[in-house]
Protein backbone atom coordinates (compact mmCIF):
# COMPACT_ATOMS: atom_id res chain seq x y z
CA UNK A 1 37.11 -1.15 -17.19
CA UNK A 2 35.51 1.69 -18.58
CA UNK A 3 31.37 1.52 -18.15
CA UNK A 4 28.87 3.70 -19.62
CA UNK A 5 27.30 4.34 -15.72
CA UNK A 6 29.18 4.61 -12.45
CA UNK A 7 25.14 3.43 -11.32
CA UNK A 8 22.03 1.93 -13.68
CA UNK A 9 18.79 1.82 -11.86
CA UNK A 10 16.08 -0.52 -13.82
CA UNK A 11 12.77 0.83 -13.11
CA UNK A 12 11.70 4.13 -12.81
CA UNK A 13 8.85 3.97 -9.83
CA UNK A 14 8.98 4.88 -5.95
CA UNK A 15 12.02 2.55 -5.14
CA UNK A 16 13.86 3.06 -8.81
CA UNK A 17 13.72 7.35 -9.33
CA UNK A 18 14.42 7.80 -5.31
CA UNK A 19 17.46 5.42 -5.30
CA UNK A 20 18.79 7.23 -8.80
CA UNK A 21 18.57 10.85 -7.67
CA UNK A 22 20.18 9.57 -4.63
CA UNK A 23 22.87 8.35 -6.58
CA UNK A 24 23.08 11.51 -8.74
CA UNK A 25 23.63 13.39 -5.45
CA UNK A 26 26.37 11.13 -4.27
CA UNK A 27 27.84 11.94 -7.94
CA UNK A 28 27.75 8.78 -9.77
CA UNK A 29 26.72 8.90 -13.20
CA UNK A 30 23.38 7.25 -13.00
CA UNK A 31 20.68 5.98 -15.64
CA UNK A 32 17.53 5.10 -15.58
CA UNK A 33 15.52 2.49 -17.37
CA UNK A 34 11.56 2.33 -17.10
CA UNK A 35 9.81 0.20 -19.41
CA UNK A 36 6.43 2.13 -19.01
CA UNK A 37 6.09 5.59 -17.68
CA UNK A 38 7.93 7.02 -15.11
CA UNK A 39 6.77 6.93 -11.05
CA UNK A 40 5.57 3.15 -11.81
CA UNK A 41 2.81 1.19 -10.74
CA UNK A 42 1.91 3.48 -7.49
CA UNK A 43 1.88 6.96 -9.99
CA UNK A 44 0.46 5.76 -12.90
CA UNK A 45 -1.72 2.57 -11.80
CA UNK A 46 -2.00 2.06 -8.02
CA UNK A 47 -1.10 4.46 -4.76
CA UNK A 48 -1.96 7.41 -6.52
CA UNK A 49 -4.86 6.86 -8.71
CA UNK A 50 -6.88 5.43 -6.33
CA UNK A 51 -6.31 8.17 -3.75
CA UNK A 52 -8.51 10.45 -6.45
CA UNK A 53 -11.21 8.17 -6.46
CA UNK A 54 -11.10 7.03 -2.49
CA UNK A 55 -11.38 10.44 -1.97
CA UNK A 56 -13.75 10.85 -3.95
CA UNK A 57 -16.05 8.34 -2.10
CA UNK A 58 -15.17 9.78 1.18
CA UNK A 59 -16.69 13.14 -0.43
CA UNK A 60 -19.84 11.29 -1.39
CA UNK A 61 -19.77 9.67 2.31
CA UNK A 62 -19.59 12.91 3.95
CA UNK A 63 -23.50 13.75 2.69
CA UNK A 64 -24.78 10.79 4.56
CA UNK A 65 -24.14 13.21 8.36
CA UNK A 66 -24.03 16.49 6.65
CA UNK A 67 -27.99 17.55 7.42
CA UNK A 68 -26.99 17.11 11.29
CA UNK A 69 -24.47 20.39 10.47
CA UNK A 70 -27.28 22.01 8.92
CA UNK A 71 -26.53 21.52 5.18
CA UNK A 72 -29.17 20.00 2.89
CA UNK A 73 -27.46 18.77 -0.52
CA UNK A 74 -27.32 15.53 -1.88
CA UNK A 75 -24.18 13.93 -3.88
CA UNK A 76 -24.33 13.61 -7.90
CA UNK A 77 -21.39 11.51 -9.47
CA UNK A 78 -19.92 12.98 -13.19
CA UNK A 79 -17.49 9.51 -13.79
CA UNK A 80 -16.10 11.28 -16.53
CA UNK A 81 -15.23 14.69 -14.64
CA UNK A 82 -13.70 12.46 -11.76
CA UNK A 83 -11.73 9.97 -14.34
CA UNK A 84 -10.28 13.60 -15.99
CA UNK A 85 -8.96 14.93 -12.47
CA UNK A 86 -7.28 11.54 -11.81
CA UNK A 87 -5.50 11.88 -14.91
CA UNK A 88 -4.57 15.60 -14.40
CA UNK A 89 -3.14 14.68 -10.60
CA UNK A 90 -1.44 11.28 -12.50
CA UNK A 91 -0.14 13.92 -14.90
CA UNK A 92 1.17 16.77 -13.05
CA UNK A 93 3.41 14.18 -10.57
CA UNK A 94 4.68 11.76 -13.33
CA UNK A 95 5.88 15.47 -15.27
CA UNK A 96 7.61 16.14 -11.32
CA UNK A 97 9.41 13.11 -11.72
CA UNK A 98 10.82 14.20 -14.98
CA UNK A 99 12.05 17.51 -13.88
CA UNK A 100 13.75 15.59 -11.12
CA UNK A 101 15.39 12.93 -13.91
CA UNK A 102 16.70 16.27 -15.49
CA UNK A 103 17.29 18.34 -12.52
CA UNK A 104 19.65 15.61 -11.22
CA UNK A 105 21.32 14.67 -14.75
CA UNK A 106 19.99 11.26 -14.95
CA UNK A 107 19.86 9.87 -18.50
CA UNK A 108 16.34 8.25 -18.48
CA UNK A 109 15.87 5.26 -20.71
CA UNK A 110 12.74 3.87 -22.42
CA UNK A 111 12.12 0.67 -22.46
CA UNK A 112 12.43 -3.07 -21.07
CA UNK A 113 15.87 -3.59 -19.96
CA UNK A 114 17.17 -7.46 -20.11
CA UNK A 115 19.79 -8.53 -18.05
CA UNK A 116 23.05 -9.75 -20.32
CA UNK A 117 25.49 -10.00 -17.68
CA UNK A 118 26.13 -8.48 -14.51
CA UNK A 119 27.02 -5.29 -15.64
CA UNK A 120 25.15 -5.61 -18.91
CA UNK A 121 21.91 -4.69 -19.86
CA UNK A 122 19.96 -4.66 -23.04
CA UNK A 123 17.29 -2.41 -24.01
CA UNK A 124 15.63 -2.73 -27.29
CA UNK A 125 18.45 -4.23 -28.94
CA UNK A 126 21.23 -1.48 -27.57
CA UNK A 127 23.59 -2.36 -24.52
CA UNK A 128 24.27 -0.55 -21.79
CA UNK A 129 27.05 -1.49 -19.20
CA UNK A 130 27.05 0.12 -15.52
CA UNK A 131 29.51 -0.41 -12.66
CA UNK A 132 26.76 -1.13 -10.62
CA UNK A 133 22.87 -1.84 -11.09
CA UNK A 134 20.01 -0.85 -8.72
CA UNK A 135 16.84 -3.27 -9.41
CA UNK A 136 13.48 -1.75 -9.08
CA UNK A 137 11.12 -3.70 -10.32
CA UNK A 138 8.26 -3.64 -8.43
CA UNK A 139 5.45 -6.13 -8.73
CA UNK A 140 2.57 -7.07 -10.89
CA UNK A 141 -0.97 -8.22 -10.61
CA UNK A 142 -1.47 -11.61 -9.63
CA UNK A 143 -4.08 -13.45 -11.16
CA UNK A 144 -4.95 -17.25 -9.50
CA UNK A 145 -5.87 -19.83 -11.56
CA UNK A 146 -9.89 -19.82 -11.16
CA UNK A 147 -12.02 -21.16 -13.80
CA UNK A 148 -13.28 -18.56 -15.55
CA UNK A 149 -10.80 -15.70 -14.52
CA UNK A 150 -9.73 -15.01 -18.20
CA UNK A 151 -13.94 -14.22 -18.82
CA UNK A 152 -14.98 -10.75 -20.00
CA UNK A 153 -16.02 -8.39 -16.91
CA UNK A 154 -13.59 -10.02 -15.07
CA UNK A 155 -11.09 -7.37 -14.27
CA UNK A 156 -7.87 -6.08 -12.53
CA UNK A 157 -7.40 -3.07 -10.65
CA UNK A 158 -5.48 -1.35 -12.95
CA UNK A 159 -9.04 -1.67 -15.08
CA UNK A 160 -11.18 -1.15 -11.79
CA UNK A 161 -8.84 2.45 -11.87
CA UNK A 162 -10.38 3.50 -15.44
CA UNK A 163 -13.47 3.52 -14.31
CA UNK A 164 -15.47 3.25 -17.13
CA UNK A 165 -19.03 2.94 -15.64
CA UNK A 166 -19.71 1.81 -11.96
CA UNK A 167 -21.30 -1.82 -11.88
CA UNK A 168 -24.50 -2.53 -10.74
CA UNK A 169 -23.04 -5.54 -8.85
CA UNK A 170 -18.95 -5.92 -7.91
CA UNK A 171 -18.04 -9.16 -6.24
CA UNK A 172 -14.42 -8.73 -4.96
CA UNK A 173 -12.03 -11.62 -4.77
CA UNK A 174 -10.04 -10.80 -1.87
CA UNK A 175 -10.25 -8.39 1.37
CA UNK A 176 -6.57 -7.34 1.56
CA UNK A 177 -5.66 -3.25 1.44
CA UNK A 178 -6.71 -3.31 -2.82
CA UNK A 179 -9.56 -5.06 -2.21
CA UNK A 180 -10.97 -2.86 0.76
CA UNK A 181 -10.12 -0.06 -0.74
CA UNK A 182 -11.90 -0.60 -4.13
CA UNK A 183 -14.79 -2.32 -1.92
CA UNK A 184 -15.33 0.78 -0.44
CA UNK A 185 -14.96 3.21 -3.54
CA UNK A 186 -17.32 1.39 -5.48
CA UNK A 187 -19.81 0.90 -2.90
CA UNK A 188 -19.90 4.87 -2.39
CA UNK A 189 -19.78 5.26 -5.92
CA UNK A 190 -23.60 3.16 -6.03
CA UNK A 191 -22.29 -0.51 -6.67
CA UNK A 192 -23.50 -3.12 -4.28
CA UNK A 193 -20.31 -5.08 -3.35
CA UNK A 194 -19.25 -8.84 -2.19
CA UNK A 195 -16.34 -9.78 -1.29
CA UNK A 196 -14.85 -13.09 -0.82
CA UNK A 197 -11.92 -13.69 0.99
CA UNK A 198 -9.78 -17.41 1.55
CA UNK A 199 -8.57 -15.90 4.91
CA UNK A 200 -10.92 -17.26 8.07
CA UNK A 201 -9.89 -13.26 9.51
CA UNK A 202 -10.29 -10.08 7.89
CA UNK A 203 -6.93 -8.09 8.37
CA UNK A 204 -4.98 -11.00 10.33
CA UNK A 205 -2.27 -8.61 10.84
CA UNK A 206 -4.03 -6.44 12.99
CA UNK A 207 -5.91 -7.35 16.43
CA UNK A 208 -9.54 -7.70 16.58
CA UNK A 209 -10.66 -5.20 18.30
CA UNK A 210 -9.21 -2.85 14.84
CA UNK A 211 -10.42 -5.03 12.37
CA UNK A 212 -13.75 -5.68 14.42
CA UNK A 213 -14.83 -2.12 13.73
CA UNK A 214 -13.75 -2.39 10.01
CA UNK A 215 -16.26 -5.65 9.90
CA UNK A 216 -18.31 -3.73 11.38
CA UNK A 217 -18.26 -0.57 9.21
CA UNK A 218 -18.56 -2.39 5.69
CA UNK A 219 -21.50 -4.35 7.01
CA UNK A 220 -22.77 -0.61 7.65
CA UNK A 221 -21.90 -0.02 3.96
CA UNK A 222 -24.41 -3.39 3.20
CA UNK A 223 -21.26 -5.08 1.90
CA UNK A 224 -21.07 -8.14 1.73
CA UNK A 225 -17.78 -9.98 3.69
CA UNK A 226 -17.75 -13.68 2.97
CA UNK A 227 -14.33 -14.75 5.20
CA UNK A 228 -12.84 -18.40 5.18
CA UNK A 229 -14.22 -18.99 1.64
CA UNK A 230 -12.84 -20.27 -1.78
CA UNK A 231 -13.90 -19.21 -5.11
CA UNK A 232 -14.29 -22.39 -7.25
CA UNK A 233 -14.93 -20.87 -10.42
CA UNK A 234 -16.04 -17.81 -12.75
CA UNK A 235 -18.91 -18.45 -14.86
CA UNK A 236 -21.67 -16.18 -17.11
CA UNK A 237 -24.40 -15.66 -15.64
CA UNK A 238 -27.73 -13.27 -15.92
CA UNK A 239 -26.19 -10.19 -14.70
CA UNK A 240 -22.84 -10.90 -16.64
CA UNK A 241 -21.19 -13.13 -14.76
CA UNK A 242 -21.95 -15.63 -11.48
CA UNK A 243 -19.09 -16.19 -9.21
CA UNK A 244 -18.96 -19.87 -7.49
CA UNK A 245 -17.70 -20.29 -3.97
CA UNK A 246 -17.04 -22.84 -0.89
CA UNK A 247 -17.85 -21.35 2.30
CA UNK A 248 -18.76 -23.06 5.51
CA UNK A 249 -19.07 -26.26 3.88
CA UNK A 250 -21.59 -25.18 1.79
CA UNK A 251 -21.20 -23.92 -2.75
CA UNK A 252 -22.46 -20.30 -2.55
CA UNK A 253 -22.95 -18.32 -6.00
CA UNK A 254 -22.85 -14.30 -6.27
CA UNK A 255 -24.74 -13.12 -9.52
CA UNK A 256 -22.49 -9.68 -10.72
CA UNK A 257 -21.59 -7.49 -13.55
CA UNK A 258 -17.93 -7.70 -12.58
CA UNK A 259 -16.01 -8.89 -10.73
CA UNK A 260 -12.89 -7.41 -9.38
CA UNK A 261 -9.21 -9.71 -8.60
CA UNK A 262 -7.32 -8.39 -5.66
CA UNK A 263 -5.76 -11.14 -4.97
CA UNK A 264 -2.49 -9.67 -4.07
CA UNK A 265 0.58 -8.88 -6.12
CA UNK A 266 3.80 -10.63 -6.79
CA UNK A 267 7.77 -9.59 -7.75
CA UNK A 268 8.49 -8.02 -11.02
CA UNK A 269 11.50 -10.75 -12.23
CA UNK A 270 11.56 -10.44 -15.94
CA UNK A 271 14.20 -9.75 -17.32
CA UNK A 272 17.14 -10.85 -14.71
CA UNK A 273 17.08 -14.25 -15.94
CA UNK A 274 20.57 -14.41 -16.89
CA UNK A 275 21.71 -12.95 -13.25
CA UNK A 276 21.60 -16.23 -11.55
CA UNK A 277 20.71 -14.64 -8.24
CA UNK A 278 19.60 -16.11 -5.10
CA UNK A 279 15.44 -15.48 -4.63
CA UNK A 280 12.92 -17.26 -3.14
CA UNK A 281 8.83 -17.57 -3.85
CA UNK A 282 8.61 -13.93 -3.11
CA UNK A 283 11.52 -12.34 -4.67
CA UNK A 284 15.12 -10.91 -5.26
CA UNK A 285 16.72 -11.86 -1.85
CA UNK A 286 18.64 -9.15 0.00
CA UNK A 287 20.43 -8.50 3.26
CA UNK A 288 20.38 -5.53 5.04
CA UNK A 289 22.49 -3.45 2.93
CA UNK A 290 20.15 -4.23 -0.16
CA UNK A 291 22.51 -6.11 -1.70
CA UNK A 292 21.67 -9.21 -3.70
CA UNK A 293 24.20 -12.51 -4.10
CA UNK A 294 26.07 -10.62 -6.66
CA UNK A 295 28.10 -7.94 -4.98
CA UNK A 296 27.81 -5.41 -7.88
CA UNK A 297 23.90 -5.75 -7.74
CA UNK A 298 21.44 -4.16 -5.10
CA UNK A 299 17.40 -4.28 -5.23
CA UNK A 300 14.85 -2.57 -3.77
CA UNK A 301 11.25 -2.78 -3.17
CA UNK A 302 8.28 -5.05 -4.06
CA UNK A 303 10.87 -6.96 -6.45
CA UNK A 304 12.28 -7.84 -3.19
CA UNK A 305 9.05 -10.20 -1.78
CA UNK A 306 8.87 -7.70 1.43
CA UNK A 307 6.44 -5.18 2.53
CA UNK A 308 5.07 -3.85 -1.15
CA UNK A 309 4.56 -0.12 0.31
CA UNK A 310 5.56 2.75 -1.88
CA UNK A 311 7.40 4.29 0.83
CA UNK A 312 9.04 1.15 1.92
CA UNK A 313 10.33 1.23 -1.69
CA UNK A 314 11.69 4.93 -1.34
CA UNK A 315 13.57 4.13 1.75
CA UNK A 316 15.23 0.96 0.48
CA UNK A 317 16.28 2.84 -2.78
CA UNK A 318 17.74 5.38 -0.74
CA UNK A 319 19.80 2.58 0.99
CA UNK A 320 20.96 0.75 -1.70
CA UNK A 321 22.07 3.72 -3.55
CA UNK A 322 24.67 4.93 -1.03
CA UNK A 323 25.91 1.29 -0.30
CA UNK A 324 26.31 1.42 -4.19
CA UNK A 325 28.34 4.25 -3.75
CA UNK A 326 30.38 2.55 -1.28
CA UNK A 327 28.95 3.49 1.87
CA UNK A 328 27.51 1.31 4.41
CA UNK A 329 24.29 1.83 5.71
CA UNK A 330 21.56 -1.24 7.15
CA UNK A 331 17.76 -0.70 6.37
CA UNK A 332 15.76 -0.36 9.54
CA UNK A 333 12.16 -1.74 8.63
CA UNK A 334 10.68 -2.05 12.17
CA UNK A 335 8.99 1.31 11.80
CA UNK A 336 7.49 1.27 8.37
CA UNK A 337 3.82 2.39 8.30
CA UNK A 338 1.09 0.75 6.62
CA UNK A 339 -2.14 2.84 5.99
CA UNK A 340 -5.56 1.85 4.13
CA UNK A 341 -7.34 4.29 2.14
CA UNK A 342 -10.71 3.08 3.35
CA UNK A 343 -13.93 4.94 5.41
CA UNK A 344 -12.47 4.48 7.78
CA UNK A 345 -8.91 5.06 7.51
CA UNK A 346 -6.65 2.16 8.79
CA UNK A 347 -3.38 2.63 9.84
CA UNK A 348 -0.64 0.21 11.69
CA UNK A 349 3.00 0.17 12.81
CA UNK A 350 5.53 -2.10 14.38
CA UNK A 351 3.91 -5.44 16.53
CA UNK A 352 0.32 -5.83 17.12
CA UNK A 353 -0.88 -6.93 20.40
CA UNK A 354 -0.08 -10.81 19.88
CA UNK A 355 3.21 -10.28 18.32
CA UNK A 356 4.17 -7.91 21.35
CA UNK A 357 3.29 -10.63 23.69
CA UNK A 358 4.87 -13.55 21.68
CA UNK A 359 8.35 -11.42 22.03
CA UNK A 360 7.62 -10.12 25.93
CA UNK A 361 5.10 -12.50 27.19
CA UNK A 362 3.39 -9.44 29.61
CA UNK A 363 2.91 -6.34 27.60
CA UNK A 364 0.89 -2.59 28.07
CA UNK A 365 -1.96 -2.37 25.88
CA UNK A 366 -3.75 1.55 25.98
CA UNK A 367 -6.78 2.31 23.34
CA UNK A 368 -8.58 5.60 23.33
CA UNK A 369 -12.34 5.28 21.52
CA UNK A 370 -13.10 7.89 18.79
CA UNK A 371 -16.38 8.42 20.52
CA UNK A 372 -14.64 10.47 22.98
CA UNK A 373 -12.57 12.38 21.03
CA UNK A 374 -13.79 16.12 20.79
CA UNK A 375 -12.34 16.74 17.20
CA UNK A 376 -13.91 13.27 15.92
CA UNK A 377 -17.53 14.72 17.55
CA UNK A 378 -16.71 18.03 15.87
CA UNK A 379 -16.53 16.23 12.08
CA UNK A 380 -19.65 14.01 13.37
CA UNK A 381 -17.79 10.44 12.79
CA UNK A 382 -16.78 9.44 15.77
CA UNK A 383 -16.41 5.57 14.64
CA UNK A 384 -12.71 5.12 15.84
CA UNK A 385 -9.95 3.79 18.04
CA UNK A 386 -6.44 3.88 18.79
CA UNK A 387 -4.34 1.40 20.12
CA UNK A 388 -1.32 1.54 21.74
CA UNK A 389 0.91 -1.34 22.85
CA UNK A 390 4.37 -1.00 24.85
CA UNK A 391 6.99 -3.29 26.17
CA UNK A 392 6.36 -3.69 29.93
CA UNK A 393 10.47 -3.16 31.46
CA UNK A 394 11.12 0.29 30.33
CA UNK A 395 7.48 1.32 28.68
CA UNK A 396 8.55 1.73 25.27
CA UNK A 397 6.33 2.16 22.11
CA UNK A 398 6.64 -1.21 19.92
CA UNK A 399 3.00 -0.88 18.16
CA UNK A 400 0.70 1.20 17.45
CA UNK A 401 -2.87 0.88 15.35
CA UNK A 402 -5.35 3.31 15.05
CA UNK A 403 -8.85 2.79 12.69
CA UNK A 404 -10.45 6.11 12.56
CA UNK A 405 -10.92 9.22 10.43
CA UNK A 406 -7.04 10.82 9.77
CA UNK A 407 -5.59 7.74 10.77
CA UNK A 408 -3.09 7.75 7.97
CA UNK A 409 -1.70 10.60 9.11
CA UNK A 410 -1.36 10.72 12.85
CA UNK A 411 0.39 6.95 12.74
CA UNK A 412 3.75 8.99 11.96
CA UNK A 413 3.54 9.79 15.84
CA UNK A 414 4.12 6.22 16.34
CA UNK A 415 6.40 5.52 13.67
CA UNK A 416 8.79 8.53 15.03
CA UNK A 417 7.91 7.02 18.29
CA UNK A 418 9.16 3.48 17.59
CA UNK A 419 12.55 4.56 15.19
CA UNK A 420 13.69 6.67 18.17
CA UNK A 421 12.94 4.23 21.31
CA UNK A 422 9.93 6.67 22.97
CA UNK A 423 8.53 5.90 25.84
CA UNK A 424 5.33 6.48 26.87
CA UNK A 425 6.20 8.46 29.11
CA UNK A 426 7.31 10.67 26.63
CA UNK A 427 4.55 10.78 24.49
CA UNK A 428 2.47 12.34 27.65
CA UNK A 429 4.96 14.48 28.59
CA UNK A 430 4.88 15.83 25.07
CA UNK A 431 1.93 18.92 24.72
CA UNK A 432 -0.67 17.65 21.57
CA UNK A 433 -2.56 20.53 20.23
CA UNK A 434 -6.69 20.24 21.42
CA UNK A 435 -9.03 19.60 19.66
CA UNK A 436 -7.07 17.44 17.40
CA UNK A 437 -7.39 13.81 16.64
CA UNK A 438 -3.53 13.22 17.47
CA UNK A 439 -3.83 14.09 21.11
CA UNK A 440 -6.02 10.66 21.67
CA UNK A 441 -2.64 8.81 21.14
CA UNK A 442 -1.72 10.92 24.10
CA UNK A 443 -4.92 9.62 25.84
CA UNK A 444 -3.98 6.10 24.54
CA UNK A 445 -0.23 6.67 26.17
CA UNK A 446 -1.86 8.08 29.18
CA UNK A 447 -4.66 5.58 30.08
CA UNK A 448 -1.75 2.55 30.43
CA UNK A 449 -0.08 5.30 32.57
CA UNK A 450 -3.08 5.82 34.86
């Protein structure tokens, strides 16, 4: 049978325009249909976006230790200056993508694409048939059902991202990576922040001593962390709004101007109704090939109910593309980053210490402080640690976490570590560049050594 696409890929961010270029390369015929703009939710409303303004607030943090170098100035914010760079970086990487759709032949498709059959999908009342589909839906914003969560002020992040005005007062419901993040933009930005979380741990999937020193850093930031508490309802209130909560047995109430849902995100589904396949309450489920219960159909990416990373997307793309094209390739997951865009930086990869010792019973555990760190005394923050955790037969890397300034970009060394089997060994043997902040994984490597 004769199809208009040898591949269709239905959605155009980090997962969707990877997996179709991929395709392109391989030489199928691909489309791609994006129902908004192209690079998705982490371009145009999430990853990206919020890098400006996190930056940003690390900027504004920097003045707080910059008299100890010397250097007397004092931080003025223009909202309207730093909303117009955010657009302009939003801009120039969503026009990349494009040359990409064109440099690679892919016929890009506007609009929301309904599933008709398996290898039939509508879009805006024209069909389009494909030998095989790529899904790529991502996620959206999910909103719980609290009283009062429908209530002007009451806002989402991709509002928190235009960035209208700062709030006097932002209360925060949750204290995953969105809700950090924003917690600590706005609180450099001027707003005095709450946040209330249902969790009785902040970060649970890291160890204490990592998310210990976060605690301890937004409490240096005066916000406020309310753990192990439930909001019960959104109500007006003198500032705006007042926002209701259980914790510790006892009905607490934060006064605000807004207040910010980061409650967490869920699959992307609309619109494959008609597929019939097999998904659970997170999402489209796959095996390791990417492939869904129909055998024409793969997915990729938050639409999936696994790890909602950009990146994570990207890879899986990748994978699902060339078993579309008839190859067969598994997706390896057990080295996939995770990174937090807070002051400080937070960034993880593969077990933490309990998982480690739930799988090997007696594991290594090495850390390295910050505080001794020559290039973290050099940039005066030296708030900081890095933990490394290894298998205890043949000393190989299984974790890594590291809380610290740069942290998001030294974890690669343990995310190259764990893909390829390093030991620690290894990593000591290996020469790190001095002063540099990723020669104190070295020193975490080399103290279990010791």
């Amino acid at each position: 049978m004769g199809y208009d696409y040898d591949v269709a890929v239905v959605g155009g961010g980090p997962g969707g325009y990877v997996a179709a270029i991929r395709a392109s390369r391989l030489g199928a015929r691909t489309a791609l249909i994006e129902e908004r703009d192209l690079g998705g939710t982490c371009l145009n409303r999430g990853c990206i976006p919020t890098k400006v303004f996190a930056h940003a607030a690390s900027i504004i943090g920097e003045f707080e230790s910059v008299k100890d170098f010397g250097i007397d100035a004092e931080p003025r914010l223009d909202v309207e200056r730093l909303r117009k760079k955010k657009t302009n970086v939003i801009s120039r990487l969503r026009n990349g993508v494009s040359y990409l759709m064109k440099a690679h032949g892919i016929n890009v498709i506007n609009g929301r694409a309904v599933f008709a059959d398996k290898n039939t999908i509508e879009v805006q009342g024209t069909r389009c048939t494909a030998d095989k589909f790529i899904i790529a839906t991502g996620s959206k914003t999910f909103m719980p059902p609290i009283p009062g969560v429908d209530l002007p002020g009451v806002i989402t992040s991709d509002k928190a991202l235009e960035m209208e005005k700062i709030p006097s007062k932002l209360v925060i419901i949750g204290a995953g990576i969105i809700g950090l993040e924003f917690a600590c933009i706005y609180s450099a930005m001027g707003s005095k922040v709450a946040i209330v979380e249902m969790l009785p741990e902040l970060l649970p999937m890291l160890d204490g001593d990592i998310s210990g020193i976060m605690k301890r850093s937004l409490a240096r930031k005066n916000i406020e962390l309310y753990l192990d508490s439930r909001v019960n309802k959104i109500e007006g209130g003198t500032q705006g709004l007042n926002v209701v909560f259980s914790a510790g047995g006892k009905v607490l109430e934060e006064e605000c101007e807004q207040v910010l849902v980061a409650a967490g995100r869920t699959a992307n589904i609309n619109g494959i109704e008609a597929l019939g396949l097999n998904m659970d309450k997170k999402g489209i489920i796959v095996d390791s090939f990417m492939k869904t219960s129909e055998n024409n159909i793969y997915a990729a990416g938050d639409v999936t109910g696994g790890i909602q990373l950009a990146h994570a997307a990207s890879y899986q793309g990748a994978v699902a593309a060339v078993n579309a094209m008839g190859e067969k390739k598994q997706a390896d997951m057990k080295s996939v980053p995770s990174c937090i865009y807070t002051e400080p930086e937070v960034a993880w990869v593969g077990m933490n210490e309990r998982q480690a010792r739930d799988k090997y019973k007696d594991v290594k555990v090495g850390t390295y402080s910050y505080s001794a760190s020559g290039r973290a005394m050099t940039t005066g923050d030296d708030t900081g640690l890095i933990k490394v955790i290894a298998e205890p037969k043949f000393n190989q890397i299984v974790g890594m976490e590291i809380i610290g300034r740069c942290a998001n970009e030294i974890i690669h060394e343990g995310a190259l570590s764990i893909k390829n089997e390093f030991t620690l060994e290894e990593i000591v043997e290996t020469i790190h560049a001095h002063p540099t902040f990723s020669e104190s994984i070295k020193d975490a490597c080399e103290s279990i050594l010791d």
